[in-house]
N, C-alpha and C. Protein backbone atom coordinates (compact mmCIF):
# COMPACT_ATOMS: atom_id res chain seq x y z
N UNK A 1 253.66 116.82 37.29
CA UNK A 1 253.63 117.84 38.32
C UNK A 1 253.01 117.24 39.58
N UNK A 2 253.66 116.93 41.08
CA UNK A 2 253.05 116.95 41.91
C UNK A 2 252.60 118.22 42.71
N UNK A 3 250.95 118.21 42.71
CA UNK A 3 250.34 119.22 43.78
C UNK A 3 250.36 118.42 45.03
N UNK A 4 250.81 119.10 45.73
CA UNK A 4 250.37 118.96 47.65
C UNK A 4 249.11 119.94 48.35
N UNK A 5 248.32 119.29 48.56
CA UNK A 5 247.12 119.88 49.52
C UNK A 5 247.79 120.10 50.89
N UNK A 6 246.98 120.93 50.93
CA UNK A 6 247.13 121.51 52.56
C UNK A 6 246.09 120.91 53.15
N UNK A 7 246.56 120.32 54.33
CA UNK A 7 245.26 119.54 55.18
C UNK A 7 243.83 120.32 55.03
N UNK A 8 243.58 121.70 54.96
CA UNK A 8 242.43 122.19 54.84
C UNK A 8 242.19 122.17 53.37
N UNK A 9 242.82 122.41 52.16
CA UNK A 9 242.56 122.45 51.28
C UNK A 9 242.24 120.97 51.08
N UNK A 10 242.43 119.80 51.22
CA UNK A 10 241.79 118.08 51.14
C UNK A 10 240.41 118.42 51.82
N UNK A 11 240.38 118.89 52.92
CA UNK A 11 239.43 118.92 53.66
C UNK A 11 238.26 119.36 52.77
N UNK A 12 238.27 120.49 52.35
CA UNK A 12 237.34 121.67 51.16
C UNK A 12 237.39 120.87 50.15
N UNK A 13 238.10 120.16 49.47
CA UNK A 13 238.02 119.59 48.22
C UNK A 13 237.31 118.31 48.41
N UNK A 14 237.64 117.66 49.45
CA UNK A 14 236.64 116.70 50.05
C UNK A 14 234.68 116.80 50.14
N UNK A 15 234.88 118.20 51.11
CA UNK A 15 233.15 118.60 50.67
C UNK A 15 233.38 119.09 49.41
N UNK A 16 233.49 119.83 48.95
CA UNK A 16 233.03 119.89 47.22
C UNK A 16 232.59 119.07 46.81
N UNK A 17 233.38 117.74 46.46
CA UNK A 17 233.47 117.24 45.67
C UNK A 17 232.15 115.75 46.10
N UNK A 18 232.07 115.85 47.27
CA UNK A 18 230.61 114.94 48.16
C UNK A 18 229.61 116.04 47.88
N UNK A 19 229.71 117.41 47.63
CA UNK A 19 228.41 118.42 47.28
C UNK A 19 228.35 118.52 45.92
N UNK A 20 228.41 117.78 45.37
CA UNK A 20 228.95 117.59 43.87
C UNK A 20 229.13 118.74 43.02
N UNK A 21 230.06 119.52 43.52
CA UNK A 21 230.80 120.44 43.09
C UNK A 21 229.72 121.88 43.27
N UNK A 22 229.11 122.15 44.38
CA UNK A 22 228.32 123.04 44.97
C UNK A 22 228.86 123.26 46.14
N UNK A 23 229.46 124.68 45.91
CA UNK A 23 230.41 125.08 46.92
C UNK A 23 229.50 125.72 47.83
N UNK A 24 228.09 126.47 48.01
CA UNK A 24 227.39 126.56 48.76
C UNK A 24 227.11 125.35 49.92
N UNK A 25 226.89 124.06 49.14
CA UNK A 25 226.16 123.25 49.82
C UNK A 25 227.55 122.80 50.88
N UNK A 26 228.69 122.79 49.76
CA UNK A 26 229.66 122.08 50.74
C UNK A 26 230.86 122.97 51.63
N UNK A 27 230.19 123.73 51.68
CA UNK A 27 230.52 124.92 52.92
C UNK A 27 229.43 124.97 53.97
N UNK A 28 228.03 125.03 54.12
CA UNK A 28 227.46 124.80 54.70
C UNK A 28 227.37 123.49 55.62
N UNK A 29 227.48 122.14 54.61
CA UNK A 29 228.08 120.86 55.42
C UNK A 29 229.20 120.42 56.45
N UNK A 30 230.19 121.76 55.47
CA UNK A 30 231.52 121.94 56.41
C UNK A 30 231.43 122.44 57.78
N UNK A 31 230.41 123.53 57.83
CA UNK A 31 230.42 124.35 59.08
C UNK A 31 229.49 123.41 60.26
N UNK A 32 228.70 122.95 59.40
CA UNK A 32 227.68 121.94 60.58
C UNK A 32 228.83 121.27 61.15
N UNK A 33 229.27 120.13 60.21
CA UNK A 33 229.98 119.51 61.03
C UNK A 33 231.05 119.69 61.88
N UNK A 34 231.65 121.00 61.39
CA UNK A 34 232.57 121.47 62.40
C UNK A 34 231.94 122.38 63.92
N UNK A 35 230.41 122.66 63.82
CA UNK A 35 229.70 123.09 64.81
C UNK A 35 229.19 121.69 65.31
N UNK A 36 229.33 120.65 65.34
CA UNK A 36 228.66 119.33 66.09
C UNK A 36 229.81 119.11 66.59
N UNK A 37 231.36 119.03 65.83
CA UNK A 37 232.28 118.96 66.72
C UNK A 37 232.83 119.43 67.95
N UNK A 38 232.25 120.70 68.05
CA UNK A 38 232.87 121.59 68.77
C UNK A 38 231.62 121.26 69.64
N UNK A 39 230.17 121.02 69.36
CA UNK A 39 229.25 120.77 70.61
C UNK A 39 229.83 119.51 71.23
N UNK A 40 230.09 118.46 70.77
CA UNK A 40 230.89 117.23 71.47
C UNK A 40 232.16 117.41 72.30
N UNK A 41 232.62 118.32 71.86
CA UNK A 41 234.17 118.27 72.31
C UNK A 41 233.59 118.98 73.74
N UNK A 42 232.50 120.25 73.47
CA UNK A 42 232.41 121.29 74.75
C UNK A 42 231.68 120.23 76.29
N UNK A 43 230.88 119.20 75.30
CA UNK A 43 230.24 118.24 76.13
C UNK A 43 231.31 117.26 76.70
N UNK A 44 232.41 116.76 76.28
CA UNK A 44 233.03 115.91 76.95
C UNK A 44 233.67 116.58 77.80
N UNK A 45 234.42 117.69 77.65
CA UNK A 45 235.03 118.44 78.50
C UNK A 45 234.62 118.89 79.98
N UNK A 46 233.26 119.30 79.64
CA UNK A 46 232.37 119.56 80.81
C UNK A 46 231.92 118.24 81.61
N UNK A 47 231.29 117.10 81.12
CA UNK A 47 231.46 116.06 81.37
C UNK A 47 232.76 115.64 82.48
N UNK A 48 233.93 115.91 81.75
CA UNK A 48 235.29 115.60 82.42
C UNK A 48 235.14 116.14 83.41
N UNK A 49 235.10 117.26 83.40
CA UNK A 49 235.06 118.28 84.52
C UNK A 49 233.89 118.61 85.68
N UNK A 50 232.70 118.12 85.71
CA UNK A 50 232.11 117.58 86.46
C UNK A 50 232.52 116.13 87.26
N UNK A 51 233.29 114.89 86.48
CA UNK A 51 233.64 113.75 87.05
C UNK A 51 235.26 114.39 88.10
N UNK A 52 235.64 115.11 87.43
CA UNK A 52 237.30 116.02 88.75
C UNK A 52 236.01 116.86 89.69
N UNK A 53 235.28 117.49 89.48
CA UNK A 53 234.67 117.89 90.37
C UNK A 53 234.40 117.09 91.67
N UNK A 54 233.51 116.19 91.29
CA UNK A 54 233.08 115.41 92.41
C UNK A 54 233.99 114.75 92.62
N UNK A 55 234.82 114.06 92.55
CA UNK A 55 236.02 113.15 93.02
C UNK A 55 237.40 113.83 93.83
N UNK A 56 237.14 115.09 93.62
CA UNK A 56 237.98 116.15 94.43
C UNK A 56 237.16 116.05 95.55
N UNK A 57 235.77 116.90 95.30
CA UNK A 57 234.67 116.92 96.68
C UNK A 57 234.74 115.64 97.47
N UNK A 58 234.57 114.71 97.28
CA UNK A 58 234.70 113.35 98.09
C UNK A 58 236.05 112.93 98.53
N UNK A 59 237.05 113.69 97.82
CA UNK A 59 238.26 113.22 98.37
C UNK A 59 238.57 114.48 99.78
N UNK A 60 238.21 115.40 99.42
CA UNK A 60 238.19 116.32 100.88
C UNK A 60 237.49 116.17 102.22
N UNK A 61 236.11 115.39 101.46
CA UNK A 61 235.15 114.80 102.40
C UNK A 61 235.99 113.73 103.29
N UNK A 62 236.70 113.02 102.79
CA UNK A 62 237.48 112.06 103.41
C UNK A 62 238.61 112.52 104.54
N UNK A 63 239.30 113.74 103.84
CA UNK A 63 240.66 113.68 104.76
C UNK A 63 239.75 114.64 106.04
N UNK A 64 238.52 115.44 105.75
CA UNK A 64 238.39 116.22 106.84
C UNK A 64 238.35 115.02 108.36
């Protein structure tokens, strides 16, 4: 019989199975790391968007 995982179901079976089969622990691990992701991602973005900021401002500075 082949089973196919669903990218999230590897994902969950992945922590489980690193929480050694403590689905508390490896739901909790899950959510951190998916809350550090989302702090990185919000930081590069803003990041980005401060560097278009100023490079717009200086480019207006120029043509005035």
């Amino acid at each position: 019989m082949d089973i196919r995982l669903t990218e999230a179901e590897a994902i969950a079976l992945h922590y489980y199975q690193a929480a050694h089969r403590d689905g508390w622990a490896a739901l909790v691990h899950a959510i951190a790391d998916a809350l550090a992701d989302l702090d990185a991602a919000e930081r590069h973005i803003a990041e980005r968007g401060r560097l278009v900021s100023h490079g717009y401002a200086r480019g207006r500075v120029g043509l005035a």
